[in-house]
Every structure is written in C-alpha cells, then in structure tokens.
PDB file of N, CA and C in Angstrom:
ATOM      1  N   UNK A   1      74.903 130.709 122.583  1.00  0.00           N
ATOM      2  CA  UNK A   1      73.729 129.865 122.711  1.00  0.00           C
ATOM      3  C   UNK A   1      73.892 129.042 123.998  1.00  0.00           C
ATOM      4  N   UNK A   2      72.766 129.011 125.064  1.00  0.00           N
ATOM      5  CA  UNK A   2      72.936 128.313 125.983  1.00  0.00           C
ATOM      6  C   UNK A   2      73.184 126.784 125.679  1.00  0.00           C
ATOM      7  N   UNK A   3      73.801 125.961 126.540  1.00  0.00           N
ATOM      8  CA  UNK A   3      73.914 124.799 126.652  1.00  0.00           C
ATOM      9  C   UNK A   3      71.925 123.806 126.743  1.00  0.00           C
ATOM     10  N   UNK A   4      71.424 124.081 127.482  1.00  0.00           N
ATOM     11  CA  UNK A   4      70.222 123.613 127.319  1.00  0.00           C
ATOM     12  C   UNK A   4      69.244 124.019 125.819  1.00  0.00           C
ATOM     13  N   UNK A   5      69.488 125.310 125.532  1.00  0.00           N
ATOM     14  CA  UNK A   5      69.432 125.391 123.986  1.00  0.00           C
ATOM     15  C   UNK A   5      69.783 124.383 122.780  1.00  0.00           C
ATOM     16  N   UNK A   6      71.006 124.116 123.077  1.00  0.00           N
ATOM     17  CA  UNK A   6      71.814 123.211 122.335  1.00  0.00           C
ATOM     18  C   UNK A   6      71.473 121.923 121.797  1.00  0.00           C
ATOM     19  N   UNK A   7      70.889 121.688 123.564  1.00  0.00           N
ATOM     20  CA  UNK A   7      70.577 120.175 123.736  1.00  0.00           C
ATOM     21  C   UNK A   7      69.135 119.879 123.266  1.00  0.00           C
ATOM     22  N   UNK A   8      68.158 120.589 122.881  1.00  0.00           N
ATOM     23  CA  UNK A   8      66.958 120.805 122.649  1.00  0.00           C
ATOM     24  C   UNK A   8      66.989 120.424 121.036  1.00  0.00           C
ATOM     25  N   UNK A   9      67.457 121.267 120.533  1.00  0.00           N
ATOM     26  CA  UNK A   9      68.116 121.862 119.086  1.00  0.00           C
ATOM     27  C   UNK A   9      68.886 120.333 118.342  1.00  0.00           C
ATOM     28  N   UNK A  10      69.570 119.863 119.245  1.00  0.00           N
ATOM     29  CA  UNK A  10      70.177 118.643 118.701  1.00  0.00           C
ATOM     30  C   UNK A  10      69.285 117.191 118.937  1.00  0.00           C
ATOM     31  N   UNK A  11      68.198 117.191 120.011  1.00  0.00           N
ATOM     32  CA  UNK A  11      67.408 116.722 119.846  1.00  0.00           C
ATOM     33  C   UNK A  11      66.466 116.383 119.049  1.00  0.00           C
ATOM     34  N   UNK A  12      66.141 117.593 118.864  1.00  0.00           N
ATOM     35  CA  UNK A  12      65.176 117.492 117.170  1.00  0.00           C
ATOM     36  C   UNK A  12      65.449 117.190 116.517  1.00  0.00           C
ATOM     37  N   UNK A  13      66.762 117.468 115.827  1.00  0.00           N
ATOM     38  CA  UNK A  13      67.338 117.252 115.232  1.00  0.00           C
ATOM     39  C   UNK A  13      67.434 115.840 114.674  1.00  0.00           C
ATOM     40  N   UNK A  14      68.123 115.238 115.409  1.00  0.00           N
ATOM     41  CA  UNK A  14      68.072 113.853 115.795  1.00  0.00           C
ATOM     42  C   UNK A  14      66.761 113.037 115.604  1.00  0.00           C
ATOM     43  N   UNK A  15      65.788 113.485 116.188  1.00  0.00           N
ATOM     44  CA  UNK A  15      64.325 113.119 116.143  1.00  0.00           C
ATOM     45  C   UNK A  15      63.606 113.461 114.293  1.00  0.00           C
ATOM     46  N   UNK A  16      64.505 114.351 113.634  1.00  0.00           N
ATOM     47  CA  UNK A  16      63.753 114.597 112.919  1.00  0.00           C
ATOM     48  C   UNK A  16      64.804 113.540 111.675  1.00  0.00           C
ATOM     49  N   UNK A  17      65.895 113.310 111.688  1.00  0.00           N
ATOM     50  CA  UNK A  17      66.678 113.053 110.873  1.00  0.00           C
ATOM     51  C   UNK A  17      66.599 111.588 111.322  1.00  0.00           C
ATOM     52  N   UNK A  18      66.039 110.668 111.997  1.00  0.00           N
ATOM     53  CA  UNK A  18      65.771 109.187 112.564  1.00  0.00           C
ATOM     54  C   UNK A  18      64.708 109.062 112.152  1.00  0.00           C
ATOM     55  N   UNK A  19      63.684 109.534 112.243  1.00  0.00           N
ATOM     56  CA  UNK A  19      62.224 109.565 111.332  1.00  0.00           C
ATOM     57  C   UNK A  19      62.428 109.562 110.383  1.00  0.00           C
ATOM     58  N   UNK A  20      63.337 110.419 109.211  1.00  0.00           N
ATOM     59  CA  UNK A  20      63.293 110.808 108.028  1.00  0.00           C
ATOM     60  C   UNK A  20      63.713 109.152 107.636  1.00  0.00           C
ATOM     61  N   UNK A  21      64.800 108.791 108.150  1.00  0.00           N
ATOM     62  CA  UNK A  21      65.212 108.077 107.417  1.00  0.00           C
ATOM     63  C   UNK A  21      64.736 106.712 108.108  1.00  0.00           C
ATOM     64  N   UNK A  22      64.014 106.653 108.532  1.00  0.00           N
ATOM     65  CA  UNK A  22      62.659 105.510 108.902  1.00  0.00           C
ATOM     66  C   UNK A  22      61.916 105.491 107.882  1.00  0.00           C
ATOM     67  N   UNK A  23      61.254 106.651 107.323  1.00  0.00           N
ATOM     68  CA  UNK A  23      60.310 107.018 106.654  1.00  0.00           C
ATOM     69  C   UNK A  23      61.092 105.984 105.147  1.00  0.00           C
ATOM     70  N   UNK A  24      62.131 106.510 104.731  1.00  0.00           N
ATOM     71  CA  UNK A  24      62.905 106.174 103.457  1.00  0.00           C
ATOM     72  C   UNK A  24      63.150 104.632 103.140  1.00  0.00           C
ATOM     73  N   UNK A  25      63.625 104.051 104.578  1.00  0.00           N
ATOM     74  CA  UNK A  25      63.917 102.818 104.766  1.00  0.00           C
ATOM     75  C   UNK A  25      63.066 101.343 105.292  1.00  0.00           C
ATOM     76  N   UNK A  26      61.573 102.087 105.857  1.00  0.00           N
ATOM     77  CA  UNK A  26      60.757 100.893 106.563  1.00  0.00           C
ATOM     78  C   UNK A  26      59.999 100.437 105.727  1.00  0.00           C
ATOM     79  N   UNK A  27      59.758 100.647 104.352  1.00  0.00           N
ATOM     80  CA  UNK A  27      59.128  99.401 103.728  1.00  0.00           C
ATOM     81  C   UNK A  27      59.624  98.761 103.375  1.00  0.00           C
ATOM     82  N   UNK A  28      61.053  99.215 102.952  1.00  0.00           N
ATOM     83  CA  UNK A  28      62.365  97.974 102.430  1.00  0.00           C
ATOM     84  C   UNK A  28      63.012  96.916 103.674  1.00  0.00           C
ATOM     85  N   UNK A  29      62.745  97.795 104.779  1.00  0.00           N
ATOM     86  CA  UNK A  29      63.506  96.378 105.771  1.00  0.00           C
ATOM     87  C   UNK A  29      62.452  95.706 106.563  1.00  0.00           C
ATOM     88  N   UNK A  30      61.205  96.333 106.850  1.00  0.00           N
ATOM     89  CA  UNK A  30      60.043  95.912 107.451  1.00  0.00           C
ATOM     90  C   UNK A  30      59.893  93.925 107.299  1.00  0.00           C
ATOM     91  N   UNK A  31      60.127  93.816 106.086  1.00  0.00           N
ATOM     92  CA  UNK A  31      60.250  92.504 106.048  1.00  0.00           C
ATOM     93  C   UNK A  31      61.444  91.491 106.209  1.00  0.00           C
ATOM     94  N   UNK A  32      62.415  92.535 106.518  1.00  0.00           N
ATOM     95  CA  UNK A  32      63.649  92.076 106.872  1.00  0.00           C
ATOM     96  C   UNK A  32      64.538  91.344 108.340  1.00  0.00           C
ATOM     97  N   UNK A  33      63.128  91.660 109.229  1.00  0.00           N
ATOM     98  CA  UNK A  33      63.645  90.827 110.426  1.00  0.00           C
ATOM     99  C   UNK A  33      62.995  90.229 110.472  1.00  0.00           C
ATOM    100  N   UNK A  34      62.995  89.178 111.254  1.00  0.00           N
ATOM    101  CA  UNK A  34      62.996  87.676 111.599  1.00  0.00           C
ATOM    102  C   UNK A  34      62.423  87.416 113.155  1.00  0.00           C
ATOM    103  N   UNK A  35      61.512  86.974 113.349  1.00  0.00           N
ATOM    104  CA  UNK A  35      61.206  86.962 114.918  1.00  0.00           C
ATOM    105  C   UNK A  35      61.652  85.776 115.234  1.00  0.00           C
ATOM    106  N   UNK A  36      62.464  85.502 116.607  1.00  0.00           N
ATOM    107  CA  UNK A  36      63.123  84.242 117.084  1.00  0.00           C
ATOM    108  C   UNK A  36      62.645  83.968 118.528  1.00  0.00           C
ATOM    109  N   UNK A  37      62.546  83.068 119.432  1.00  0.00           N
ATOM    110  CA  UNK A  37      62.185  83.148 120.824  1.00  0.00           C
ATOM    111  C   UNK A  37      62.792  82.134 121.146  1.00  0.00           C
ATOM    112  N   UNK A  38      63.585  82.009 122.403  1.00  0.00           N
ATOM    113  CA  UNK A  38      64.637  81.388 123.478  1.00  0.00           C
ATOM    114  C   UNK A  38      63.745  81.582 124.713  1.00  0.00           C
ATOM    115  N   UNK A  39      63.733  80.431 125.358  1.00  0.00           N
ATOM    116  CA  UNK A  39      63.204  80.204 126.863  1.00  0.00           C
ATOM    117  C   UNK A  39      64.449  81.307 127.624  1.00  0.00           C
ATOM    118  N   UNK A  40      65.807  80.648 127.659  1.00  0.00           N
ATOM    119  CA  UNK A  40      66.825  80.512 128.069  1.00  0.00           C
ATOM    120  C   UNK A  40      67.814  81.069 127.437  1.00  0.00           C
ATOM    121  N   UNK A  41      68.609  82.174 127.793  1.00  0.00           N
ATOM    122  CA  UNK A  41      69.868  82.465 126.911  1.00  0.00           C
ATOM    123  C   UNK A  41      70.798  82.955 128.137  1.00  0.00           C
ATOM    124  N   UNK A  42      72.260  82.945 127.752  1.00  0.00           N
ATOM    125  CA  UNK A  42      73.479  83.653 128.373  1.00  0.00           C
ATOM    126  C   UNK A  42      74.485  84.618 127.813  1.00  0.00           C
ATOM    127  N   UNK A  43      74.863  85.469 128.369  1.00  0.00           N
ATOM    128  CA  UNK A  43      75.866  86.370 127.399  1.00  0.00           C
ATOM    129  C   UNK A  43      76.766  86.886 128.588  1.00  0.00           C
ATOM    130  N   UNK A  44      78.243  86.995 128.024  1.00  0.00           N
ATOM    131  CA  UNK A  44      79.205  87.487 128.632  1.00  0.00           C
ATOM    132  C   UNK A  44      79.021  89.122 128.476  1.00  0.00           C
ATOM    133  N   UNK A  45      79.244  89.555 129.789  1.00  0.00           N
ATOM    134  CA  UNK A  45      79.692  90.870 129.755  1.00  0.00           C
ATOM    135  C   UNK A  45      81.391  91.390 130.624  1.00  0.00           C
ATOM    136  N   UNK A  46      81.770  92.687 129.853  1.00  0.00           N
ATOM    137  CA  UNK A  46      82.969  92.461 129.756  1.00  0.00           C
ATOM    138  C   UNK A  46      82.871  94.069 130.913  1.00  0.00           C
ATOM    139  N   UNK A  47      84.463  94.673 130.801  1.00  0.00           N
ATOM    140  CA  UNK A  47      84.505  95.729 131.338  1.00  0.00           C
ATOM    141  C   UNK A  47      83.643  96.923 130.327  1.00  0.00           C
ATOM    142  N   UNK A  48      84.048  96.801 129.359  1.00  0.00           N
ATOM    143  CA  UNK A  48      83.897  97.737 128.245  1.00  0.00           C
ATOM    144  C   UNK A  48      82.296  97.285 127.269  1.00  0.00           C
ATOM    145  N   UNK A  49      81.434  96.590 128.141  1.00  0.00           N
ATOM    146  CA  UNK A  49      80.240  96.551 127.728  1.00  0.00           C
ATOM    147  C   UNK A  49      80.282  94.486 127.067  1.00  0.00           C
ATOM    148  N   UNK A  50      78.950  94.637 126.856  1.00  0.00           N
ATOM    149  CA  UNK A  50      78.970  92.870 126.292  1.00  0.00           C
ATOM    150  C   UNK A  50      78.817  92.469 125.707  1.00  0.00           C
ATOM    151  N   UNK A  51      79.267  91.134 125.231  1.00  0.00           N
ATOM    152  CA  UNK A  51      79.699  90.467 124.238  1.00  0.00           C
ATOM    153  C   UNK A  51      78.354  90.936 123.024  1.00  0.00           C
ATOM    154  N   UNK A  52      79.194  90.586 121.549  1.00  0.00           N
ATOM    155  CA  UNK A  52      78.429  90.610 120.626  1.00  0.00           C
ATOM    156  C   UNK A  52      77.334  88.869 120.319  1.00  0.00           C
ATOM    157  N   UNK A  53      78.284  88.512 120.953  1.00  0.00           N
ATOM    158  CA  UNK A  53      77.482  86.901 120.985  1.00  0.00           C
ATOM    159  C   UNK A  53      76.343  86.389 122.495  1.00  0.00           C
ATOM    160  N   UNK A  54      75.071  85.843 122.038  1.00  0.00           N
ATOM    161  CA  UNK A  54      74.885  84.821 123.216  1.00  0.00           C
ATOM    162  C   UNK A  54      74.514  83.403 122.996  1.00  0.00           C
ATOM    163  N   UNK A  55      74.132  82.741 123.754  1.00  0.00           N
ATOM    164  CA  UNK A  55      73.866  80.948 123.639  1.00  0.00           C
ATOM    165  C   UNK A  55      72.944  81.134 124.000  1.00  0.00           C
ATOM    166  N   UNK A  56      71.590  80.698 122.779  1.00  0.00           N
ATOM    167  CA  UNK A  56      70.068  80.395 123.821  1.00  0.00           C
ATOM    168  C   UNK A  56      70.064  79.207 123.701  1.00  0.00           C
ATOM    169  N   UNK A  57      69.053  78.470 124.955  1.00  0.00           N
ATOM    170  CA  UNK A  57      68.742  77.471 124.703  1.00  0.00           C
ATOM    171  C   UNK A  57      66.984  77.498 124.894  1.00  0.00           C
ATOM    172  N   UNK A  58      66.795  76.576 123.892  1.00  0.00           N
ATOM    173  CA  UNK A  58      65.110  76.042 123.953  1.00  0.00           C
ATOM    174  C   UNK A  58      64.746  76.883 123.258  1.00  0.00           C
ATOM    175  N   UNK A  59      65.519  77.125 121.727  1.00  0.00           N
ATOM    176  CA  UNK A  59      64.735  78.637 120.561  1.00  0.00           C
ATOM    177  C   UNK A  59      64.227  77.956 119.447  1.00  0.00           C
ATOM    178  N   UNK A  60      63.473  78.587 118.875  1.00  0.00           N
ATOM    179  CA  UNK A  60      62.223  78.492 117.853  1.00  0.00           C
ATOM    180  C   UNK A  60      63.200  79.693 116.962  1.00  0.00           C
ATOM    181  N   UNK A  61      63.254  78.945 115.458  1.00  0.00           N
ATOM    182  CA  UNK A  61      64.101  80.406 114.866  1.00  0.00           C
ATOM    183  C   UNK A  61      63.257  80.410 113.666  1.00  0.00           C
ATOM    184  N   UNK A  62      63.077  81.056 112.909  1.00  0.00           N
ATOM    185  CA  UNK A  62      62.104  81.255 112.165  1.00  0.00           C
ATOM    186  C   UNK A  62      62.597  80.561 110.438  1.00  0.00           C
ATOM    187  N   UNK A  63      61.728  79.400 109.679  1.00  0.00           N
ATOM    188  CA  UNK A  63      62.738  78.898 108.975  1.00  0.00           C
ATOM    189  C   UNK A  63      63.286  79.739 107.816  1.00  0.00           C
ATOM    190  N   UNK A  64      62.830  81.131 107.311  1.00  0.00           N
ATOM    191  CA  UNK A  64      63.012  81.962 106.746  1.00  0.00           C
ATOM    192  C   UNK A  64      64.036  82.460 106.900  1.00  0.00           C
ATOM    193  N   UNK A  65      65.397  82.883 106.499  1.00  0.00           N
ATOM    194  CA  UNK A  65      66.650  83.581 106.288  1.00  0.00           C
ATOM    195  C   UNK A  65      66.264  85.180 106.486  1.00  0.00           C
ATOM    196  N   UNK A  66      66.908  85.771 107.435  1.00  0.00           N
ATOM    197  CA  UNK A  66      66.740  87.333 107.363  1.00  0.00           C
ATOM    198  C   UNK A  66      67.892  88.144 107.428  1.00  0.00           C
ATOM    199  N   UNK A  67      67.901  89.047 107.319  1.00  0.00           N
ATOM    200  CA  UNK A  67      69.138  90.087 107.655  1.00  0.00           C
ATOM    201  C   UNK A  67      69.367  90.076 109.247  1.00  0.00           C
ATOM    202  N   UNK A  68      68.669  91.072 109.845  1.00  0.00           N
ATOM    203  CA  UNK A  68      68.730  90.710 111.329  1.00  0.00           C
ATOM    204  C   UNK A  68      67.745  89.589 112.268  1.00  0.00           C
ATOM    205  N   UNK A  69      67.543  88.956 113.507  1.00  0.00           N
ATOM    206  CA  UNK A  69      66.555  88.414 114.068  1.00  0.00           C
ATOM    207  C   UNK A  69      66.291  89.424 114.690  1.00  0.00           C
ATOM    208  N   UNK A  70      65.077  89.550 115.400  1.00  0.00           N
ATOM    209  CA  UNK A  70      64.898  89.652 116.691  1.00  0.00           C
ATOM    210  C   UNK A  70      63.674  88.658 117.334  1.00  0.00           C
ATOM    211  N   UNK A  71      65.313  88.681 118.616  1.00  0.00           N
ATOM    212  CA  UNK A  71      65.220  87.165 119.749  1.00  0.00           C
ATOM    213  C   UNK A  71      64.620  87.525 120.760  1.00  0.00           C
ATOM    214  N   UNK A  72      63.405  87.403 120.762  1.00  0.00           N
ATOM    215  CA  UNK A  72      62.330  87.519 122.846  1.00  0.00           C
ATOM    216  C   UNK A  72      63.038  86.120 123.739  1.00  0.00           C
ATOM    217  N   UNK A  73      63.325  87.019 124.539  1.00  0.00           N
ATOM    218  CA  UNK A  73      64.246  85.942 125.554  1.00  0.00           C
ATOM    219  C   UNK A  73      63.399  86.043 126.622  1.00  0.00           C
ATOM    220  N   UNK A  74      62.663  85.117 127.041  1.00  0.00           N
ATOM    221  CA  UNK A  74      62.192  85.010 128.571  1.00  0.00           C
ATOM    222  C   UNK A  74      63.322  85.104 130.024  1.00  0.00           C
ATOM    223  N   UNK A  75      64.170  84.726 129.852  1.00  0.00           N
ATOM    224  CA  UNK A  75      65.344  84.842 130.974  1.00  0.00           C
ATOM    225  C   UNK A  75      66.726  84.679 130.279  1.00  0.00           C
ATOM    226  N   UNK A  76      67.474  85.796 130.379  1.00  0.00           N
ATOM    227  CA  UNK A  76      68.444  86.135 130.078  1.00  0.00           C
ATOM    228  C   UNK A  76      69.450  86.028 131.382  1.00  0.00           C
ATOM    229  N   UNK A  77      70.854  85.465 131.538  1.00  0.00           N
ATOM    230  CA  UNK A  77      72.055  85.453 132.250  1.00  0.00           C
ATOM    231  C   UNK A  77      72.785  85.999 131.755  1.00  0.00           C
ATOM    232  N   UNK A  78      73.177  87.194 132.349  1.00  0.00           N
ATOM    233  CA  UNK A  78      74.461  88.120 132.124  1.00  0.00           C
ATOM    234  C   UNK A  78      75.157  87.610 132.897  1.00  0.00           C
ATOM    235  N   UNK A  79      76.916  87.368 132.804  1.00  0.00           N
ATOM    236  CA  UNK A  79      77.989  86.905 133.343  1.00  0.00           C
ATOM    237  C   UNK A  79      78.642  88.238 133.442  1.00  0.00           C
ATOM    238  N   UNK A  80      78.783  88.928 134.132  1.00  0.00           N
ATOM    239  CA  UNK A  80      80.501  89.936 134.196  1.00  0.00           C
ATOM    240  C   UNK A  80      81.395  89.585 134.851  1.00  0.00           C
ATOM    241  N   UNK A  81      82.039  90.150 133.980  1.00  0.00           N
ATOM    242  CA  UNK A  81      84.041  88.917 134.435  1.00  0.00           C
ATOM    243  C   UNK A  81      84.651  90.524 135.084  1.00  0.00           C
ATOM    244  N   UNK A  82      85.169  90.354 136.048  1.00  0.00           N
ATOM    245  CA  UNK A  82      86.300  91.522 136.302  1.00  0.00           C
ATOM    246  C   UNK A  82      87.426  91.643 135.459  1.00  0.00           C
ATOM    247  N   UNK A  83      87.844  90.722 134.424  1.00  0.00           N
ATOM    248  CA  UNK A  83      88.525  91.320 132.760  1.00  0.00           C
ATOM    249  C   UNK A  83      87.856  91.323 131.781  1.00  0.00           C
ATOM    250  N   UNK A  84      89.119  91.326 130.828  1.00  0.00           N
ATOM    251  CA  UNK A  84      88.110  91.200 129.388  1.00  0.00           C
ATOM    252  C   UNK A  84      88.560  89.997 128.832  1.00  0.00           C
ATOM    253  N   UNK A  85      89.070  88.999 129.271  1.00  0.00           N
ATOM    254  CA  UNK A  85      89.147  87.286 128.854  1.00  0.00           C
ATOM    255  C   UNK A  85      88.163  86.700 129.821  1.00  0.00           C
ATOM    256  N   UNK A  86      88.022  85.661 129.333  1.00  0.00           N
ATOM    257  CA  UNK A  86      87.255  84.085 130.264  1.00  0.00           C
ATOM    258  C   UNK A  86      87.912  84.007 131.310  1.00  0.00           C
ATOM    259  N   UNK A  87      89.781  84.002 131.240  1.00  0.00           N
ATOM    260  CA  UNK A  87      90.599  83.690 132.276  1.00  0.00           C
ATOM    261  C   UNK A  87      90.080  84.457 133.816  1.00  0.00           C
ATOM    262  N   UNK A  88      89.257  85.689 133.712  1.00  0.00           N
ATOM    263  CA  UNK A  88      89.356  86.244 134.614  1.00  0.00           C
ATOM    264  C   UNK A  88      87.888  85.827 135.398  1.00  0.00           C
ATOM    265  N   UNK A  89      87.957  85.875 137.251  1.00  0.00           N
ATOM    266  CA  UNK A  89      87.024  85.719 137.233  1.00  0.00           C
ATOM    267  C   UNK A  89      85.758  86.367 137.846  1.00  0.00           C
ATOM    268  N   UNK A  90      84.554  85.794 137.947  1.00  0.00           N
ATOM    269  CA  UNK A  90      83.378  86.295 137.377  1.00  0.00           C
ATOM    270  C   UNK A  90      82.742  87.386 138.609  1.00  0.00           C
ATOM    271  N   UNK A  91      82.586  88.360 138.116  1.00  0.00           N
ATOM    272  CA  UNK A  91      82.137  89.626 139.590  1.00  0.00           C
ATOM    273  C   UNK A  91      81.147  89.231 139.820  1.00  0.00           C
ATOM    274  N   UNK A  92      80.116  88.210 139.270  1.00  0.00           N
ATOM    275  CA  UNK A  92      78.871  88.179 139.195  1.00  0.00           C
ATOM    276  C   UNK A  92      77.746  87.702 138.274  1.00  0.00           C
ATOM    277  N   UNK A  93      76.607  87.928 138.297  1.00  0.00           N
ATOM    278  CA  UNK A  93      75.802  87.437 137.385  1.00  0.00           C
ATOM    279  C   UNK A  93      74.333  88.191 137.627  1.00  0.00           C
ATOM    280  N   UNK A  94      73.829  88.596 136.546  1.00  0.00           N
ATOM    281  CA  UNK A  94      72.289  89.334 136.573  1.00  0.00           C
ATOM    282  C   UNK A  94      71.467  88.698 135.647  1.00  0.00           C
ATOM    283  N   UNK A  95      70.185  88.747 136.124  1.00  0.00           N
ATOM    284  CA  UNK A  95      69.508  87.841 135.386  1.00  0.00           C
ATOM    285  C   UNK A  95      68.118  88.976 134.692  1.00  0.00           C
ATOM    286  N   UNK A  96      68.202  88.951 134.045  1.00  0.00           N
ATOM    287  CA  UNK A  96      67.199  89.742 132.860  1.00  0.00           C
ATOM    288  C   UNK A  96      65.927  88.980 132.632  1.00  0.00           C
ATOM    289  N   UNK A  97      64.229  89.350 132.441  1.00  0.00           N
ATOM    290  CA  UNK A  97      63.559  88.601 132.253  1.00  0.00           C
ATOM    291  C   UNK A  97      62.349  89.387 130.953  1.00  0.00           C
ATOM    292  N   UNK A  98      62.118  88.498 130.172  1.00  0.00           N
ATOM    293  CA  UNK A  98      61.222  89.308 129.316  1.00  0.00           C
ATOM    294  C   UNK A  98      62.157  90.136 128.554  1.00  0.00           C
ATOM    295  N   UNK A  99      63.508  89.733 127.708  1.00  0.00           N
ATOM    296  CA  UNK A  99      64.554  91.063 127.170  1.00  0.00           C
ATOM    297  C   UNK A  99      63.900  90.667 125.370  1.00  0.00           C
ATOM    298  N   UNK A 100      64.425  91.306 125.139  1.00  0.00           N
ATOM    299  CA  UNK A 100      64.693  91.375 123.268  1.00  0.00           C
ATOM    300  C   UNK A 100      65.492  92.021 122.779  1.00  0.00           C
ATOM    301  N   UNK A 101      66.206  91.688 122.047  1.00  0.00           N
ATOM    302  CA  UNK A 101      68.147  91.114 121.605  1.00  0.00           C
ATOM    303  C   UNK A 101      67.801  91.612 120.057  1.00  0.00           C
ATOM    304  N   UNK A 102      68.037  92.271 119.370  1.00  0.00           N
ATOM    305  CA  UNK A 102      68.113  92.043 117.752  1.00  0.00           C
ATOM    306  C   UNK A 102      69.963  91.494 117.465  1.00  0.00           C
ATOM    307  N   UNK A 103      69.905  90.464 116.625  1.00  0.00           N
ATOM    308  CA  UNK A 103      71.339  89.932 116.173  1.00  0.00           C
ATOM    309  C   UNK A 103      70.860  89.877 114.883  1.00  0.00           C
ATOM    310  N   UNK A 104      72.316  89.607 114.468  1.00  0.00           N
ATOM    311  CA  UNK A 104      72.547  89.358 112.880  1.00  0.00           C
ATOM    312  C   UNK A 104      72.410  87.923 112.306  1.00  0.00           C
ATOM    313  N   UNK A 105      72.624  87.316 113.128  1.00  0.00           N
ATOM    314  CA  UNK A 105      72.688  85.942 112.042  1.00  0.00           C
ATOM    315  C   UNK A 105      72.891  84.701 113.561  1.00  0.00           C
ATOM    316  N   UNK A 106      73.066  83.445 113.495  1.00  0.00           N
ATOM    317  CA  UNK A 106      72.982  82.573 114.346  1.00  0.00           C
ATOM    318  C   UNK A 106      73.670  81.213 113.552  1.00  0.00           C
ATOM    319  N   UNK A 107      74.123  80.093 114.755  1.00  0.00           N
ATOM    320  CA  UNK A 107      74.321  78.882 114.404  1.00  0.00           C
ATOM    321  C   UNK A 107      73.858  77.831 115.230  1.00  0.00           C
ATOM    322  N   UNK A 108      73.701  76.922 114.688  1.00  0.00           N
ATOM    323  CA  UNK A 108      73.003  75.892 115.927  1.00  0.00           C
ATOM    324  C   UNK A 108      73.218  74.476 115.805  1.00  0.00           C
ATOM    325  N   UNK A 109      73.168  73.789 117.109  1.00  0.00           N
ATOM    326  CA  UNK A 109      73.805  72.705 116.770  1.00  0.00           C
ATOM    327  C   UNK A 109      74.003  72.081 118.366  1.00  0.00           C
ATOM    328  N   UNK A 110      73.930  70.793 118.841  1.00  0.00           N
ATOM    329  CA  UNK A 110      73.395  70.100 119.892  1.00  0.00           C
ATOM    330  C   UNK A 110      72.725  70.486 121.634  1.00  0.00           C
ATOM    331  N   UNK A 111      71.529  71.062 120.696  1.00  0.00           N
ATOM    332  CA  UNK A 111      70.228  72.090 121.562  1.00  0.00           C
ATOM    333  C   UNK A 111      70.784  73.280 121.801  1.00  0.00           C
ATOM    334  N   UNK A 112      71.809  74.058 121.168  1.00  0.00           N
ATOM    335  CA  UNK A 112      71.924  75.125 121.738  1.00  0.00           C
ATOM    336  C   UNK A 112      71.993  76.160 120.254  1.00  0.00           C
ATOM    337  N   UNK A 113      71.357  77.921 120.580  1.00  0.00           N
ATOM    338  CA  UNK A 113      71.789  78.872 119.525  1.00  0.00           C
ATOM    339  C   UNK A 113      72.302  79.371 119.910  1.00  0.00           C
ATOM    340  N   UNK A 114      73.843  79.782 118.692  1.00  0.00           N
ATOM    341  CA  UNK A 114      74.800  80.739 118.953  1.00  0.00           C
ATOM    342  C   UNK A 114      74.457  81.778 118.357  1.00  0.00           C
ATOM    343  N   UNK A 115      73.704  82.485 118.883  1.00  0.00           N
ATOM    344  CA  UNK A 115      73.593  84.271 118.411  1.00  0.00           C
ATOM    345  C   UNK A 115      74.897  84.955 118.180  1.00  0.00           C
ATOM    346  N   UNK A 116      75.024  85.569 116.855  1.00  0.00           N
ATOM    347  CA  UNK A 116      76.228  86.211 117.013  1.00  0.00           C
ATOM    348  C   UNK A 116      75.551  87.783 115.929  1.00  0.00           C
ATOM    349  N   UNK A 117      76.670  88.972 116.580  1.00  0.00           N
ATOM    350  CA  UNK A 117      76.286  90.235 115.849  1.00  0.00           C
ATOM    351  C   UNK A 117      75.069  90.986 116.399  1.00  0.00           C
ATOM    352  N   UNK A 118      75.080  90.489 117.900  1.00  0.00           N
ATOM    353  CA  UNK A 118      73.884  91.534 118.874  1.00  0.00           C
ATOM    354  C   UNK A 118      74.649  92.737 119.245  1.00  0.00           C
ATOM    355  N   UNK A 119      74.301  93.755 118.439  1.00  0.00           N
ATOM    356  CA  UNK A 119      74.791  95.000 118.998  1.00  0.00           C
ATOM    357  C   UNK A 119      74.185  95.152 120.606  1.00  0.00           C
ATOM    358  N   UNK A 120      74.598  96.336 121.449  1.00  0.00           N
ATOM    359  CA  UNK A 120      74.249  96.361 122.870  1.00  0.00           C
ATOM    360  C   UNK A 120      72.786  97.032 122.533  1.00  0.00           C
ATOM    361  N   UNK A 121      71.814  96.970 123.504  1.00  0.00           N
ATOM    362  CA  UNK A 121      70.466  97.755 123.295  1.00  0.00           C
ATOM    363  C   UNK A 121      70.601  98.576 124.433  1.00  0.00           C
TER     364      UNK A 121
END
C-alpha cells in the first residue's frame, strides 16, 4: 500500500472515529465548559513546548464551577527561556493577540489568574 494511501486511510479514520465520539460525548460535556476572558495573560515556554500554567490579568471567570474553562485572551506573552528552569535566560518573547486557551481549573488572588492544566493548542 502506498504511503499517500496510508495517509488518506488514517485520516478518515481519525475523522471518522473523532466525530463518533463527539457524537457520544457532546451533550454530556456541552455544558461542561466555562467561558472566561483575560485582557492580559503570560505563559512560559520551555524547550520542549509550554508551560501547563498561565497568569491573566484583568479576567472575568464565570461564577459557575466547570470541568474545563475556556479563556479568550486578547494579548497573550509568551516568554521562551533557552532552558527548561526560570534560572535560564530568556531567548525572547512573542506576543499572541485574540488566542483561546482551554484549562482545567484556576486560582486567584491579588488581581491576578493562575490558569493551571492548559494543555498546548
């Protein structure tokens, strides 16, 4: 079987087995996220991709408890460090505008949210 065959084939695949289980699962979680919005947020990025955590500031969180949020960030700051500690320092910085973040859960506490459990998008 050719290689572009393959890739076609596993596509569908994929496409058909992500639907399916959309189909099974979106009336049960549909009400399960949480819409959040941050003017302002920052997140470390590392060698090996970035952090599971960020800090917004100026967010509206919704007073309802959810499984996941999802956070509309008007301007996002990415930090990349040339390691994978704080100690090391920073190659840079990119600035993201208009992003949306789904996380798991958050803490908050003198004007700032700690997003934590943002898988990468």
């Amino acid at each position: 079987m050719s290689l572009t065959l393959k890739r076609i084939l596993g596509g569908t695949a994929a496409v058909t087995i992500g639907a399916a289980a959309l189909l099974g699962t979106g009336a049960g979680t549909a009400g399960a996220f949480g819409g959040a919005h941050c003017d302002r947020a920052e997140q470390d990025m590392w060698s090996d991709g970035p952090s599971r955590n960020l800090t917004g500031y100026r967010c509206s969180i919704p007073s309802d408890g959810h499984r996941w949020y999802t956070v509309e960030i008007d301007t996002l700051v990415q930090r990349h460090y040339k390691g994978d500690t704080l100690d090391g320092a920073i190659d840079g910085t990119e600035t993201l505008h208009d992003t949306t973040i789904r996380c798991l859960g958050y803490t908050s506490g003198d004007g700032t949210v700690n997003w934590f459990g943002c898988p990468p998008s």
